[in-house]
PDB file of N, CA and C in Angstrom:
ATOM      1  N   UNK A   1     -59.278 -63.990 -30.822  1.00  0.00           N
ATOM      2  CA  UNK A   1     -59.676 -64.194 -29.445  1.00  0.00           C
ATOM      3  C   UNK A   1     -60.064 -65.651 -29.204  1.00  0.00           C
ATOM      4  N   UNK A   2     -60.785 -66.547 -30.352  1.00  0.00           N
ATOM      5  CA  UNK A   2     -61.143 -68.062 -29.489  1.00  0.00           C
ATOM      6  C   UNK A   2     -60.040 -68.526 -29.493  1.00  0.00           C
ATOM      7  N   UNK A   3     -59.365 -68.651 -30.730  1.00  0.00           N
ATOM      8  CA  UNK A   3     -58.194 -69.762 -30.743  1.00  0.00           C
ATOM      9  C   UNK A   3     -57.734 -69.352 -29.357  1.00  0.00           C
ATOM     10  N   UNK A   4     -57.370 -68.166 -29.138  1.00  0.00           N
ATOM     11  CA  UNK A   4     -56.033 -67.754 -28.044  1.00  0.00           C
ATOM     12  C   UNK A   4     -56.851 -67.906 -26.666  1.00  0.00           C
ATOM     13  N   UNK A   5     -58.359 -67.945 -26.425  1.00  0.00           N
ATOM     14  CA  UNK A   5     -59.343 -68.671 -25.450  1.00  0.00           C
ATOM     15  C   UNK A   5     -58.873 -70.057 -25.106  1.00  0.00           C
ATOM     16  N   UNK A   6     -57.803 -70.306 -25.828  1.00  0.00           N
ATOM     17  CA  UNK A   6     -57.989 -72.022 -25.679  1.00  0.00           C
ATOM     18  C   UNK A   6     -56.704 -72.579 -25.037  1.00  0.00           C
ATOM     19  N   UNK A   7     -55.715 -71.314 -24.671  1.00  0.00           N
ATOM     20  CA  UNK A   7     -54.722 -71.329 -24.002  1.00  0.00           C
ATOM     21  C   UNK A   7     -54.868 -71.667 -22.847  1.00  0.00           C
ATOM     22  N   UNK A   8     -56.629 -71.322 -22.354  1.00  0.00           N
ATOM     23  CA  UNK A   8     -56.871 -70.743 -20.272  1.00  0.00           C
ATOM     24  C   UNK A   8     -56.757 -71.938 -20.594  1.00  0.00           C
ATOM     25  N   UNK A   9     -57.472 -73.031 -21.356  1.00  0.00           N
ATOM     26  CA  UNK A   9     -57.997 -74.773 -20.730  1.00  0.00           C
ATOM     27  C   UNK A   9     -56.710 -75.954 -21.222  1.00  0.00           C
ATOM     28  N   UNK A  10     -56.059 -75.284 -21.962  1.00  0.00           N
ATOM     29  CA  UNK A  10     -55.554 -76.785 -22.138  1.00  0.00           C
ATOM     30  C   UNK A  10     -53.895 -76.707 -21.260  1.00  0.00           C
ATOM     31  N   UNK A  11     -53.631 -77.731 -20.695  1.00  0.00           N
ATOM     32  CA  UNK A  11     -52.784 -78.365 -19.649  1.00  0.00           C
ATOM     33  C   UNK A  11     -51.406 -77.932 -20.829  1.00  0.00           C
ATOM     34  N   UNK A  12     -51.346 -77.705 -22.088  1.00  0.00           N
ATOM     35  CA  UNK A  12     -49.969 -77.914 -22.890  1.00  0.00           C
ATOM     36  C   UNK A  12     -49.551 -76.041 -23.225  1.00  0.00           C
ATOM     37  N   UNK A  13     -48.217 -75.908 -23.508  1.00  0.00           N
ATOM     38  CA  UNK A  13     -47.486 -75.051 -23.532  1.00  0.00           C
ATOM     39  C   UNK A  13     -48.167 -74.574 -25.136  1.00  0.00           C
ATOM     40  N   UNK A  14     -48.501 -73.636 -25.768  1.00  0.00           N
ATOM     41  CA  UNK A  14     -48.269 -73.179 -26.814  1.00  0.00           C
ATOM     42  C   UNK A  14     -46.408 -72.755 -27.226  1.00  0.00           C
ATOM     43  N   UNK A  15     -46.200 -73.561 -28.234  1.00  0.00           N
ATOM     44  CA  UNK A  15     -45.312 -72.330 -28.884  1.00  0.00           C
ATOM     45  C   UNK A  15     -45.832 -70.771 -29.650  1.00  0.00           C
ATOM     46  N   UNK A  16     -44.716 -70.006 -29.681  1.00  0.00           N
ATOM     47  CA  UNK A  16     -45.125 -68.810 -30.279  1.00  0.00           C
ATOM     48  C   UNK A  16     -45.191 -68.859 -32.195  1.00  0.00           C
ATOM     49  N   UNK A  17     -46.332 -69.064 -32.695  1.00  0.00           N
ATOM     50  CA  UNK A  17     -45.986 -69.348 -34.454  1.00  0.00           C
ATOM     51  C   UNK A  17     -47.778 -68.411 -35.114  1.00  0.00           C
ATOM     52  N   UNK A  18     -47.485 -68.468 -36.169  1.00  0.00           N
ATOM     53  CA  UNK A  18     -48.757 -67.723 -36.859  1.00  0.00           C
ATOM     54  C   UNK A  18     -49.737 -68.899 -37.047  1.00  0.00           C
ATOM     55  N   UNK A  19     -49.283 -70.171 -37.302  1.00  0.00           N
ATOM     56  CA  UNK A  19     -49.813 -71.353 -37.328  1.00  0.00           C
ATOM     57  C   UNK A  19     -51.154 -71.513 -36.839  1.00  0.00           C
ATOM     58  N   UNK A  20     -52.127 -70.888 -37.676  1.00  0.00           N
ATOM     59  CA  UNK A  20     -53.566 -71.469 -37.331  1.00  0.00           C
ATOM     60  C   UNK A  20     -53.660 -73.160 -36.990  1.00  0.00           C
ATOM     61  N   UNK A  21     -53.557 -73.849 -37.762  1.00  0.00           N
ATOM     62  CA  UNK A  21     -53.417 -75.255 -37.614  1.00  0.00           C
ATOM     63  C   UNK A  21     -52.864 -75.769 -36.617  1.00  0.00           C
ATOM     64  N   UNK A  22     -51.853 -75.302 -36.403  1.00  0.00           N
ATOM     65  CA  UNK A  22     -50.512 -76.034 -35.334  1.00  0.00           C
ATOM     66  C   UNK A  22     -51.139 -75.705 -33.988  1.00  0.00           C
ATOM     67  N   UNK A  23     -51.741 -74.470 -33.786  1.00  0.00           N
ATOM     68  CA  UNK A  23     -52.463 -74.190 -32.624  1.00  0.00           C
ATOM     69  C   UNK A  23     -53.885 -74.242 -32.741  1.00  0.00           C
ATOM     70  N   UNK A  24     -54.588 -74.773 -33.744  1.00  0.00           N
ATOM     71  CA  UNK A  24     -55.524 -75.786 -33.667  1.00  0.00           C
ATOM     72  C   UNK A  24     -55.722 -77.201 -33.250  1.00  0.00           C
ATOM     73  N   UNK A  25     -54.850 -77.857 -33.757  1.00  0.00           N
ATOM     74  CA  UNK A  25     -54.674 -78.989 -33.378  1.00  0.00           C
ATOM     75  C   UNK A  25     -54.663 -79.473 -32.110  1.00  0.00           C
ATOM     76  N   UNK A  26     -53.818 -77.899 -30.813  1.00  0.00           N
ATOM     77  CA  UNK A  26     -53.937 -78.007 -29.419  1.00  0.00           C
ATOM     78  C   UNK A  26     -54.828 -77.880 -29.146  1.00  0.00           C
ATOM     79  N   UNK A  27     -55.715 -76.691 -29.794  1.00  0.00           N
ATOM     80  CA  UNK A  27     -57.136 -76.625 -28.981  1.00  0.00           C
ATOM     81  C   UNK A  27     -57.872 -77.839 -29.384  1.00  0.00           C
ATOM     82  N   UNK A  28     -57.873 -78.327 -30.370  1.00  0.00           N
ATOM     83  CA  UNK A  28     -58.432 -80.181 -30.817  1.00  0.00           C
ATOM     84  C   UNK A  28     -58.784 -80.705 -28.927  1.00  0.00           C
ATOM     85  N   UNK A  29     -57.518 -80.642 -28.985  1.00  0.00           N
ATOM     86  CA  UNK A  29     -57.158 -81.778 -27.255  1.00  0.00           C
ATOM     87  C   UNK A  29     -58.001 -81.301 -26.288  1.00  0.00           C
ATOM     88  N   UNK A  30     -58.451 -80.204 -26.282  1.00  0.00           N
ATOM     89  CA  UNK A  30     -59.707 -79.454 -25.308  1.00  0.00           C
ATOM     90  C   UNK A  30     -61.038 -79.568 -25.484  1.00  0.00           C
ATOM     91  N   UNK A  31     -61.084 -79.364 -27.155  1.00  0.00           N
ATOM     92  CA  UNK A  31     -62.796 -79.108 -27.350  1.00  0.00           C
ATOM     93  C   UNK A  31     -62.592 -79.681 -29.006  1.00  0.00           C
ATOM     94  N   UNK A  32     -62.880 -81.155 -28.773  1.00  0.00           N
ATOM     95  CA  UNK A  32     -63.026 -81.335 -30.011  1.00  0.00           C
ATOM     96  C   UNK A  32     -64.007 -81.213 -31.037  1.00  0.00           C
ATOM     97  N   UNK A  33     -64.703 -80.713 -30.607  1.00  0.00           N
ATOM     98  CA  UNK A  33     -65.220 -80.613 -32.285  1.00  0.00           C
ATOM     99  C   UNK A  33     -64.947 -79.376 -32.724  1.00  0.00           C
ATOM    100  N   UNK A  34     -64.167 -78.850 -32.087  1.00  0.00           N
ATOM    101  CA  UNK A  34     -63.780 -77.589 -33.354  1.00  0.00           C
ATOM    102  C   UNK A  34     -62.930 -77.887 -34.996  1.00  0.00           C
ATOM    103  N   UNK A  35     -62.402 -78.833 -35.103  1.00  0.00           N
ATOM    104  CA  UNK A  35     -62.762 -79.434 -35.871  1.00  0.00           C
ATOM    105  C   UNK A  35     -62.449 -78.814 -37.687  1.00  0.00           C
ATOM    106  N   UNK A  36     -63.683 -79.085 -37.249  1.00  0.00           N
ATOM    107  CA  UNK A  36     -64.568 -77.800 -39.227  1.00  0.00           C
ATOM    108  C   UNK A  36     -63.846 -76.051 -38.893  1.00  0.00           C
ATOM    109  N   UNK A  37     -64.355 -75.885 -37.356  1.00  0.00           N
ATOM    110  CA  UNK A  37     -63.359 -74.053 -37.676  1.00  0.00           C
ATOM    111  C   UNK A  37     -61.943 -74.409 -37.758  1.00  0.00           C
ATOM    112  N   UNK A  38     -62.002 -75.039 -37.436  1.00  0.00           N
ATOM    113  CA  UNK A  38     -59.978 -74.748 -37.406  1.00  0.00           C
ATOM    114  C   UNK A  38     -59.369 -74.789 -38.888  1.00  0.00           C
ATOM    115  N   UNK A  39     -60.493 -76.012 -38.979  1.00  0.00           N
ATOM    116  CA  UNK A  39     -60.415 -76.157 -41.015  1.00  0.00           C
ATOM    117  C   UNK A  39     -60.463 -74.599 -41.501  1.00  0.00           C
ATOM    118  N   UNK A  40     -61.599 -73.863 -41.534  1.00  0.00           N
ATOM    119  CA  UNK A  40     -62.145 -72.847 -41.933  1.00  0.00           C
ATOM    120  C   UNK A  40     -60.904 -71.952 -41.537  1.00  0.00           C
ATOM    121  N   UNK A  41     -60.588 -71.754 -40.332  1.00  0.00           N
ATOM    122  CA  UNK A  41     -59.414 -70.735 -39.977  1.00  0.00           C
ATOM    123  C   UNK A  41     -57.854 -70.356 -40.820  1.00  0.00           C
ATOM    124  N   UNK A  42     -57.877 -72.575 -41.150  1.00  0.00           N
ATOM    125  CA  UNK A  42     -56.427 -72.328 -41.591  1.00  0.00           C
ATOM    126  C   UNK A  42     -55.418 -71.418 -42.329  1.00  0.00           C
ATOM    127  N   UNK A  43     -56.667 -70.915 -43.425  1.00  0.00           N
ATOM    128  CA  UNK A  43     -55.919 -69.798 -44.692  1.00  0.00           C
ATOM    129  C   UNK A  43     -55.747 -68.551 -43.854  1.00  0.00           C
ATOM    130  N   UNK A  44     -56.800 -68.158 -43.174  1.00  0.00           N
ATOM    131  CA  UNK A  44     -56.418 -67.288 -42.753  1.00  0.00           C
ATOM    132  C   UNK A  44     -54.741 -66.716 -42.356  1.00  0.00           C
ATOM    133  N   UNK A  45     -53.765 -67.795 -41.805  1.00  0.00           N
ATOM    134  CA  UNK A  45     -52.805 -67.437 -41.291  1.00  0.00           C
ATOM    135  C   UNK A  45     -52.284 -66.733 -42.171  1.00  0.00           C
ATOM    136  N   UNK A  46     -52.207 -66.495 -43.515  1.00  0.00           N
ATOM    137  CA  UNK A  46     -51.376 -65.669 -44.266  1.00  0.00           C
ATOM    138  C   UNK A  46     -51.671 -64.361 -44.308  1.00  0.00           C
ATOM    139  N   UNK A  47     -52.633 -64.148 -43.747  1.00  0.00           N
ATOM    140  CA  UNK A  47     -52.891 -62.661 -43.295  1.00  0.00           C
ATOM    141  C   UNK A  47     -51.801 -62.134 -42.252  1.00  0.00           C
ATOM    142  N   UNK A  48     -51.786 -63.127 -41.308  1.00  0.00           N
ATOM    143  CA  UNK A  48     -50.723 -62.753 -40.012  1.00  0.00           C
ATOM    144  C   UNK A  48     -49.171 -62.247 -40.409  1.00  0.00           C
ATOM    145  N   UNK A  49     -48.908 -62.948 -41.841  1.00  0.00           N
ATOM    146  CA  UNK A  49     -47.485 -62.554 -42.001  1.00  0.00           C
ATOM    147  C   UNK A  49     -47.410 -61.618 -43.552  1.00  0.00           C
ATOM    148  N   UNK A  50     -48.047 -62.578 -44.440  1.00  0.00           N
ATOM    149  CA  UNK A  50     -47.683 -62.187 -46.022  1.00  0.00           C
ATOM    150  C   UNK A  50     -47.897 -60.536 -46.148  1.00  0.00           C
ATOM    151  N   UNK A  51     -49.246 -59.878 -45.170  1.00  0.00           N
ATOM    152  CA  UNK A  51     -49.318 -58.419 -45.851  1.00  0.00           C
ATOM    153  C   UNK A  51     -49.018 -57.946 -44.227  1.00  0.00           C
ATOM    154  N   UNK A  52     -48.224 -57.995 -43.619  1.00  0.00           N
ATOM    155  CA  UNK A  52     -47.726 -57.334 -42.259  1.00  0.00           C
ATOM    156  C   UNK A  52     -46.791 -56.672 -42.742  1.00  0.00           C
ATOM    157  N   UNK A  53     -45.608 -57.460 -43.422  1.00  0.00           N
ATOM    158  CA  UNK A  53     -44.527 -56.794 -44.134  1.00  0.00           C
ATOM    159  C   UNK A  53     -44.572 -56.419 -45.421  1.00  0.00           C
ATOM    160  N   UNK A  54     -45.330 -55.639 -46.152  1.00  0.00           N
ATOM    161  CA  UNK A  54     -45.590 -55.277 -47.429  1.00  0.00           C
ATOM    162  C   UNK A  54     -44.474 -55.306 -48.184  1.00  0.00           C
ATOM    163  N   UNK A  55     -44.066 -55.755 -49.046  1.00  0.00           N
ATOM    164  CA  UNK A  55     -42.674 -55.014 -50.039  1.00  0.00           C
ATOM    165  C   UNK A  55     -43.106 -55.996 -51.646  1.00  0.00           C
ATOM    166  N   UNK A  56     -43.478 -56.323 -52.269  1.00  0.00           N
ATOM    167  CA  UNK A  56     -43.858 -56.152 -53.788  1.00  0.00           C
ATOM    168  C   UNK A  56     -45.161 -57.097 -53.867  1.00  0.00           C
ATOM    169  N   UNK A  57     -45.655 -57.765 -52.463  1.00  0.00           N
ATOM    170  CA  UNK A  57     -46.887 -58.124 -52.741  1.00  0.00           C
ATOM    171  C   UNK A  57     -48.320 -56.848 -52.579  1.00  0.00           C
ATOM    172  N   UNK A  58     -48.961 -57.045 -53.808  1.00  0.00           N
ATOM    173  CA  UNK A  58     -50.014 -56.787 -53.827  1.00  0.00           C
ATOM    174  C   UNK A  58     -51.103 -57.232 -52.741  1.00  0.00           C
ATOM    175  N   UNK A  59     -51.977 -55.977 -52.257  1.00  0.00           N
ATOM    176  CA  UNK A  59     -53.013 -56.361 -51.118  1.00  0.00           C
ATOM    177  C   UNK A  59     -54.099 -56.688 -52.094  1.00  0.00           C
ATOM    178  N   UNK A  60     -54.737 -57.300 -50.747  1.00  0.00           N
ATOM    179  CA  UNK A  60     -55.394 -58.221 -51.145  1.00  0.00           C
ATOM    180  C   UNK A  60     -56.614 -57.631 -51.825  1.00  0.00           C
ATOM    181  N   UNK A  61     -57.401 -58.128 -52.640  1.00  0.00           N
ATOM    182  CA  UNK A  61     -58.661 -57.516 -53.253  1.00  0.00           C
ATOM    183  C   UNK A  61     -59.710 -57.280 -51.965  1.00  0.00           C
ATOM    184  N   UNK A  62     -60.669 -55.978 -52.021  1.00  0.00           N
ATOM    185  CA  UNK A  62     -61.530 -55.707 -51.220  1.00  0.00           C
ATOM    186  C   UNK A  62     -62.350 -57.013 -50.846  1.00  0.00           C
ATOM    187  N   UNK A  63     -62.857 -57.579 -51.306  1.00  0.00           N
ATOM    188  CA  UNK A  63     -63.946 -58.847 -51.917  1.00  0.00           C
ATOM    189  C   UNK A  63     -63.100 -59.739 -51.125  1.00  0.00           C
ATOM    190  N   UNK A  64     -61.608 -59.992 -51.210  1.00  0.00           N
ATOM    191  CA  UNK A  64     -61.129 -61.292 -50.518  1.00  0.00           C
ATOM    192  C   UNK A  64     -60.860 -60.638 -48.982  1.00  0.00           C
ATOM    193  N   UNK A  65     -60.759 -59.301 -48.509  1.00  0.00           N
ATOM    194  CA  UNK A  65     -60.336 -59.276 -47.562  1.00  0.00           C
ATOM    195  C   UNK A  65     -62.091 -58.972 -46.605  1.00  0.00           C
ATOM    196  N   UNK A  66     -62.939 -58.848 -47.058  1.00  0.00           N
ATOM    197  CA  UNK A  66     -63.788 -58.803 -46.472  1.00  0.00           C
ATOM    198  C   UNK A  66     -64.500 -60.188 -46.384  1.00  0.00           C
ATOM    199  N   UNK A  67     -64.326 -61.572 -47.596  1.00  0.00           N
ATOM    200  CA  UNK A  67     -64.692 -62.432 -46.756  1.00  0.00           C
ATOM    201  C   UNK A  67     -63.912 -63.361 -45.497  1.00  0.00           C
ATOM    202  N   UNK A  68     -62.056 -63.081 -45.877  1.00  0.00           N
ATOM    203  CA  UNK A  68     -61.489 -63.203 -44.870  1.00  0.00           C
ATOM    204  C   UNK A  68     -61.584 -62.641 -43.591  1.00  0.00           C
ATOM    205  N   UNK A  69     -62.070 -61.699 -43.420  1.00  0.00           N
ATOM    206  CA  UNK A  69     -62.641 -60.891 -42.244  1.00  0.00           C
ATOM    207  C   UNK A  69     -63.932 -61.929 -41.709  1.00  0.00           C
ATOM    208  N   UNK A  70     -65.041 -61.983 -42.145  1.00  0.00           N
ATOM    209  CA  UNK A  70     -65.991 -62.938 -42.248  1.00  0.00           C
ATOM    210  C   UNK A  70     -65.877 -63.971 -41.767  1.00  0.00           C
ATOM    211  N   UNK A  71     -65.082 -64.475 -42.405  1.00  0.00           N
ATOM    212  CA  UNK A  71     -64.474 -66.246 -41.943  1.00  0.00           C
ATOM    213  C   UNK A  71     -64.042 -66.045 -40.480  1.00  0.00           C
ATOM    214  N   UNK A  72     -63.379 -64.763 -40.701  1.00  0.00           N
ATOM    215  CA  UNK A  72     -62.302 -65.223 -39.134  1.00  0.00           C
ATOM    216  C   UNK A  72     -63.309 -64.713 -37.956  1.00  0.00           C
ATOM    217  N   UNK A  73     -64.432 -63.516 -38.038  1.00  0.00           N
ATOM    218  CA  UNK A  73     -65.139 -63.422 -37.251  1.00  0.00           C
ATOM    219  C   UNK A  73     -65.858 -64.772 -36.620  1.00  0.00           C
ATOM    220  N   UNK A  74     -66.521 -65.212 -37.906  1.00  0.00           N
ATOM    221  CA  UNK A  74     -67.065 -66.901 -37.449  1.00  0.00           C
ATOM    222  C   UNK A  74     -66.786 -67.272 -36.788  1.00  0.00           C
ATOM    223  N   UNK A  75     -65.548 -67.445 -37.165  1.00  0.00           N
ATOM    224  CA  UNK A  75     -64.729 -69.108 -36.369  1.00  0.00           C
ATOM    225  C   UNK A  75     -64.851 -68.423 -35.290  1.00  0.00           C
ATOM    226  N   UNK A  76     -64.324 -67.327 -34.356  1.00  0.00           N
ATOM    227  CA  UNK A  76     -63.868 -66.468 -33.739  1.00  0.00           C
ATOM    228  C   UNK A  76     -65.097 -66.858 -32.306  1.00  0.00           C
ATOM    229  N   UNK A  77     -66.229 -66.307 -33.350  1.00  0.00           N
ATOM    230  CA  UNK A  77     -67.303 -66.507 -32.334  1.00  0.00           C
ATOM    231  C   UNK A  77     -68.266 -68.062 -31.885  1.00  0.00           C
ATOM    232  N   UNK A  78     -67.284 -68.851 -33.081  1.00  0.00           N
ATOM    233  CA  UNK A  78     -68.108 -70.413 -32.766  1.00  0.00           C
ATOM    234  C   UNK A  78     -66.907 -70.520 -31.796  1.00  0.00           C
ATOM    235  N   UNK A  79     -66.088 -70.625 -31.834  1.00  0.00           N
ATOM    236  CA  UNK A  79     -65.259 -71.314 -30.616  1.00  0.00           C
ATOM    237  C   UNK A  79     -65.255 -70.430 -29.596  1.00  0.00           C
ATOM    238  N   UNK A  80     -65.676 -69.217 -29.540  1.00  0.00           N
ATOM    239  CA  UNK A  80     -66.111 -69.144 -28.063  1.00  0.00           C
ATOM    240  C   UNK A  80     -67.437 -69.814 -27.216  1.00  0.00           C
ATOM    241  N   UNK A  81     -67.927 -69.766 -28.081  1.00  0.00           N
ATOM    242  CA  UNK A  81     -69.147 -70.346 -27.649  1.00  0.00           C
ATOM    243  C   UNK A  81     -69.087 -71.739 -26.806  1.00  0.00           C
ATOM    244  N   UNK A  82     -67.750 -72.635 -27.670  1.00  0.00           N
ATOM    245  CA  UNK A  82     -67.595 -73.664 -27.152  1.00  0.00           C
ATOM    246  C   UNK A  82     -66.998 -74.184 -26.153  1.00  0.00           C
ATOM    247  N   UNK A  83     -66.276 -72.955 -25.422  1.00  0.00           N
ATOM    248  CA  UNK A  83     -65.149 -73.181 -24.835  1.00  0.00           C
ATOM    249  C   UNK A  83     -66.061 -72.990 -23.003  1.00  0.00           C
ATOM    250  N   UNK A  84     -65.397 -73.741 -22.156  1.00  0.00           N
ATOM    251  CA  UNK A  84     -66.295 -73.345 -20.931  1.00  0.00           C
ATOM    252  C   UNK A  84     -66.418 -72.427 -20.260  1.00  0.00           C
ATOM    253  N   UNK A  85     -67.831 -71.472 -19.861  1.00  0.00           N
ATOM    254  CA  UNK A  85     -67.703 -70.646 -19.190  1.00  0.00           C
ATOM    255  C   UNK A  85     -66.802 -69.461 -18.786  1.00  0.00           C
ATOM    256  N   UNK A  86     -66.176 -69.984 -18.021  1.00  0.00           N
ATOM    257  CA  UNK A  86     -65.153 -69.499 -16.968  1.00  0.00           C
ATOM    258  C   UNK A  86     -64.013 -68.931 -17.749  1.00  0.00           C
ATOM    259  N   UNK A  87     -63.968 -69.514 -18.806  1.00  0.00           N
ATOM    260  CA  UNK A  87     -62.675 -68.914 -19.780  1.00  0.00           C
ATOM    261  C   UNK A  87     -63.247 -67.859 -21.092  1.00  0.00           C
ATOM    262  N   UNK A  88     -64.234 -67.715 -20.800  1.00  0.00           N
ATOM    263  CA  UNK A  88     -64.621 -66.541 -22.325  1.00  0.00           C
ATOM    264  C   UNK A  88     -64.846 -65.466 -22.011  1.00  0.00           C
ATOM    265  N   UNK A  89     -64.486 -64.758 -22.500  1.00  0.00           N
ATOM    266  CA  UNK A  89     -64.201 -63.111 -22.033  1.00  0.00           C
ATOM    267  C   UNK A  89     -65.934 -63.019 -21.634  1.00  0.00           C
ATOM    268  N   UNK A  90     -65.436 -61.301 -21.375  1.00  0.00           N
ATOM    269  CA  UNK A  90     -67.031 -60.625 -21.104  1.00  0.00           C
ATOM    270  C   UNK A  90     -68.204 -61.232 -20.522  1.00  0.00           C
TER     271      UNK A  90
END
């Protein structure tokens, strides 16, 4: 939900990609100091693809998928925080 918060404010087109980074970097141009989350976010993206399509990778250990859960809540809820008003849900 923040990253994709960051679509209402910024003036540029997203492409469609799993790319934490690549669509970090846009929200950069809005609210910069996100910064450190976007850092924090980046690994995450392999969640979006590597275990969507299961076929001989192993899931992930309980322990890694619950602090990946963790992480992404964070970030999730620091960049809403940052983003103005008018654009954050609820």
């Amino acid at each position: 939900m923040g990253v994709s918060a960051c679509f209402a404010v910024t003036p540029n087109a997203f492409r469609k990609t799993h790319s934490i980074e690549e669509i970090g970097e846009q929200c950069l141009e809005v609210v910069s100091t996100l910064k450190t989350l976007i850092d924090q976010g980046v690994p995450l993206a392999q969640y979006a693809w590597e275990f969507r399509y299961p076929e001989d990778i192993e899931e992930p250990a309980q322990e890694e998928s619950e602090e990946a859960l963790q992480v992404a809540k964070t970030v999730d809820q620091d960049i809403l925080k940052r983003l103005p008003g008018d654009v954050r849900p609820g």
